[in-house]
C-alpha atoms as a PDB file:
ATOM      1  CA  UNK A   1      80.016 -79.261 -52.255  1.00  0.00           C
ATOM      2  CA  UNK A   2      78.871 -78.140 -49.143  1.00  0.00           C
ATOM      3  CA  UNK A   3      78.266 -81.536 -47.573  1.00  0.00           C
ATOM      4  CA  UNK A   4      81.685 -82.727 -48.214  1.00  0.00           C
ATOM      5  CA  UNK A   5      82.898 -79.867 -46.798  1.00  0.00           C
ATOM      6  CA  UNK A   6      81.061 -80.750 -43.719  1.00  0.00           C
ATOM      7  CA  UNK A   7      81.827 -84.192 -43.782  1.00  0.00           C
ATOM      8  CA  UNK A   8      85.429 -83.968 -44.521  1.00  0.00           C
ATOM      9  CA  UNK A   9      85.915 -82.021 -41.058  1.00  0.00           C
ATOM     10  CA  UNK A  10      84.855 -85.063 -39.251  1.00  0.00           C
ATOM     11  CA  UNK A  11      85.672 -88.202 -41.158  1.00  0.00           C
ATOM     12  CA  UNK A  12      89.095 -88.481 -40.131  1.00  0.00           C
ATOM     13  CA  UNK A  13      91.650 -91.317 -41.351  1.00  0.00           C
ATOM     14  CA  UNK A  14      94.876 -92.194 -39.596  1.00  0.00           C
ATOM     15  CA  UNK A  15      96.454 -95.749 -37.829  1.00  0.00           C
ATOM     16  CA  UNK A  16      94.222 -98.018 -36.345  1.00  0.00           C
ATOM     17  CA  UNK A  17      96.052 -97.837 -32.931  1.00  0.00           C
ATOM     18  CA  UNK A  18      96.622 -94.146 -32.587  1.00  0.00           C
ATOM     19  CA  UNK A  19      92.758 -93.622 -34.211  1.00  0.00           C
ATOM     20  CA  UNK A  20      91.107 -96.036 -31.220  1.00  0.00           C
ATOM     21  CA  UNK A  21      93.388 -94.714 -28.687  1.00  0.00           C
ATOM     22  CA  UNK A  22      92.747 -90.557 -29.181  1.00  0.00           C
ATOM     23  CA  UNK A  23      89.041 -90.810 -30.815  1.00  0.00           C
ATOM     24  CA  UNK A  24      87.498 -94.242 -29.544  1.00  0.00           C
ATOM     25  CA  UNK A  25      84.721 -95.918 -30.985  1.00  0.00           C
ATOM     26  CA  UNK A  26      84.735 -94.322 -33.919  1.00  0.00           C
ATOM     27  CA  UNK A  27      84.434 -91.062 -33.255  1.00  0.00           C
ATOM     28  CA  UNK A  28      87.072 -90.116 -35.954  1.00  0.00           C
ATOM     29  CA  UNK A  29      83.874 -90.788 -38.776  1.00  0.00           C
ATOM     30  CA  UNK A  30      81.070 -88.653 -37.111  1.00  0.00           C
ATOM     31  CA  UNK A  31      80.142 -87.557 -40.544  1.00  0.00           C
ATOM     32  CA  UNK A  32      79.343 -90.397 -41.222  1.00  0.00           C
ATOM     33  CA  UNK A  33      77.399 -91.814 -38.015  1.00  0.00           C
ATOM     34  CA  UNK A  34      75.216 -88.170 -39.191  1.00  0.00           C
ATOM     35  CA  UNK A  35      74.472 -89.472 -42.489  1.00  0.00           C
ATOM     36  CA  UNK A  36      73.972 -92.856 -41.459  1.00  0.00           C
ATOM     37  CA  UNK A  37      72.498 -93.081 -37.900  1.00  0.00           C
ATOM     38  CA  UNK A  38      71.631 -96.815 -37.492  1.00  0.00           C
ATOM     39  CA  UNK A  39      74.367 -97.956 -38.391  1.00  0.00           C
ATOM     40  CA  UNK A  40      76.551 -99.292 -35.233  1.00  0.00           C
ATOM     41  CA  UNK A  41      79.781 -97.107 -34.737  1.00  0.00           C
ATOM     42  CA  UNK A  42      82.045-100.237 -35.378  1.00  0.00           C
ATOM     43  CA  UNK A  43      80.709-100.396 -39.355  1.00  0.00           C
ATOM     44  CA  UNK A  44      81.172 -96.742 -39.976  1.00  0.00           C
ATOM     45  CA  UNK A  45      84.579 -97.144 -41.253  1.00  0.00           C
ATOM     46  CA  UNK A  46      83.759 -99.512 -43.754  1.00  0.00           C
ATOM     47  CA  UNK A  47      80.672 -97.337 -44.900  1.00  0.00           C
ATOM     48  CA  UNK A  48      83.286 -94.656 -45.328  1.00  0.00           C
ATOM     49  CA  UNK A  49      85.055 -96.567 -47.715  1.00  0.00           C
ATOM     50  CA  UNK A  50      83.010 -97.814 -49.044  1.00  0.00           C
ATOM     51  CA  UNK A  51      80.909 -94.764 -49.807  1.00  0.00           C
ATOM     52  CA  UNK A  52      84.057 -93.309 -51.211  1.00  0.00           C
ATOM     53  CA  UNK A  53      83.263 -90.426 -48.668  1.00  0.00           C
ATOM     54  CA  UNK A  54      85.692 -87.144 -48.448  1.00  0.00           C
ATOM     55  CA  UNK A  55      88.004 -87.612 -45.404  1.00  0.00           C
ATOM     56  CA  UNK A  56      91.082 -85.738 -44.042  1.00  0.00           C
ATOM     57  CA  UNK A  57      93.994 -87.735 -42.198  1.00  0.00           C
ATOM     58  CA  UNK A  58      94.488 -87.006 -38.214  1.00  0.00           C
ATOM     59  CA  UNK A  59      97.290 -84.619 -39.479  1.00  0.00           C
ATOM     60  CA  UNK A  60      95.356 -82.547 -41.405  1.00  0.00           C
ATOM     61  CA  UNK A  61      92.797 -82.559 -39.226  1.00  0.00           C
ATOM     62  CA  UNK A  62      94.479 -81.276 -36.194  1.00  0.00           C
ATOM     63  CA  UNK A  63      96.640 -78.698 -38.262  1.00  0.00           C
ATOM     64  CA  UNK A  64      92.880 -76.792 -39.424  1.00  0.00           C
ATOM     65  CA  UNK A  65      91.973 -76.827 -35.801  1.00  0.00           C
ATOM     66  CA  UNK A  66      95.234 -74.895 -34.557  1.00  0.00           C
ATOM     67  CA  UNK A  67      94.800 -72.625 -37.895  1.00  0.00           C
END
């Protein structure tokens, strides 16, 4: 599926801490924010979840951008 293809390069999961510190305001679920563009950036990680929407951890993430 293409979307989750796109989405899964930008919804990405990791610890709270380390999440907020390198991606603030929750930048880590732009996917999301794309799909969903009212809603404020501090409920898009619950919409993720919620959603059951295609995400990659921080790991994964930065791995496919050094690939």
């Amino acid at each position: 599926n293409k979307e989750e293809e796109e989405l899964s390069s930008r919804n990405i999961d990791g610890p709270w801490p380390m999440m907020e510190l390198l991606l603030p305001c929750a930048t880590n679920y732009h996917g999301v924010h794309h799909l969903y563009p009212k809603i404020p950036f501090y409920h898009l990680r619950k919409v993720c979840y919620q959603k059951k929407l295609h995400k990659v951890s921080y790991r994964e993430a930065i791995r496919e951008l050094l690939n």
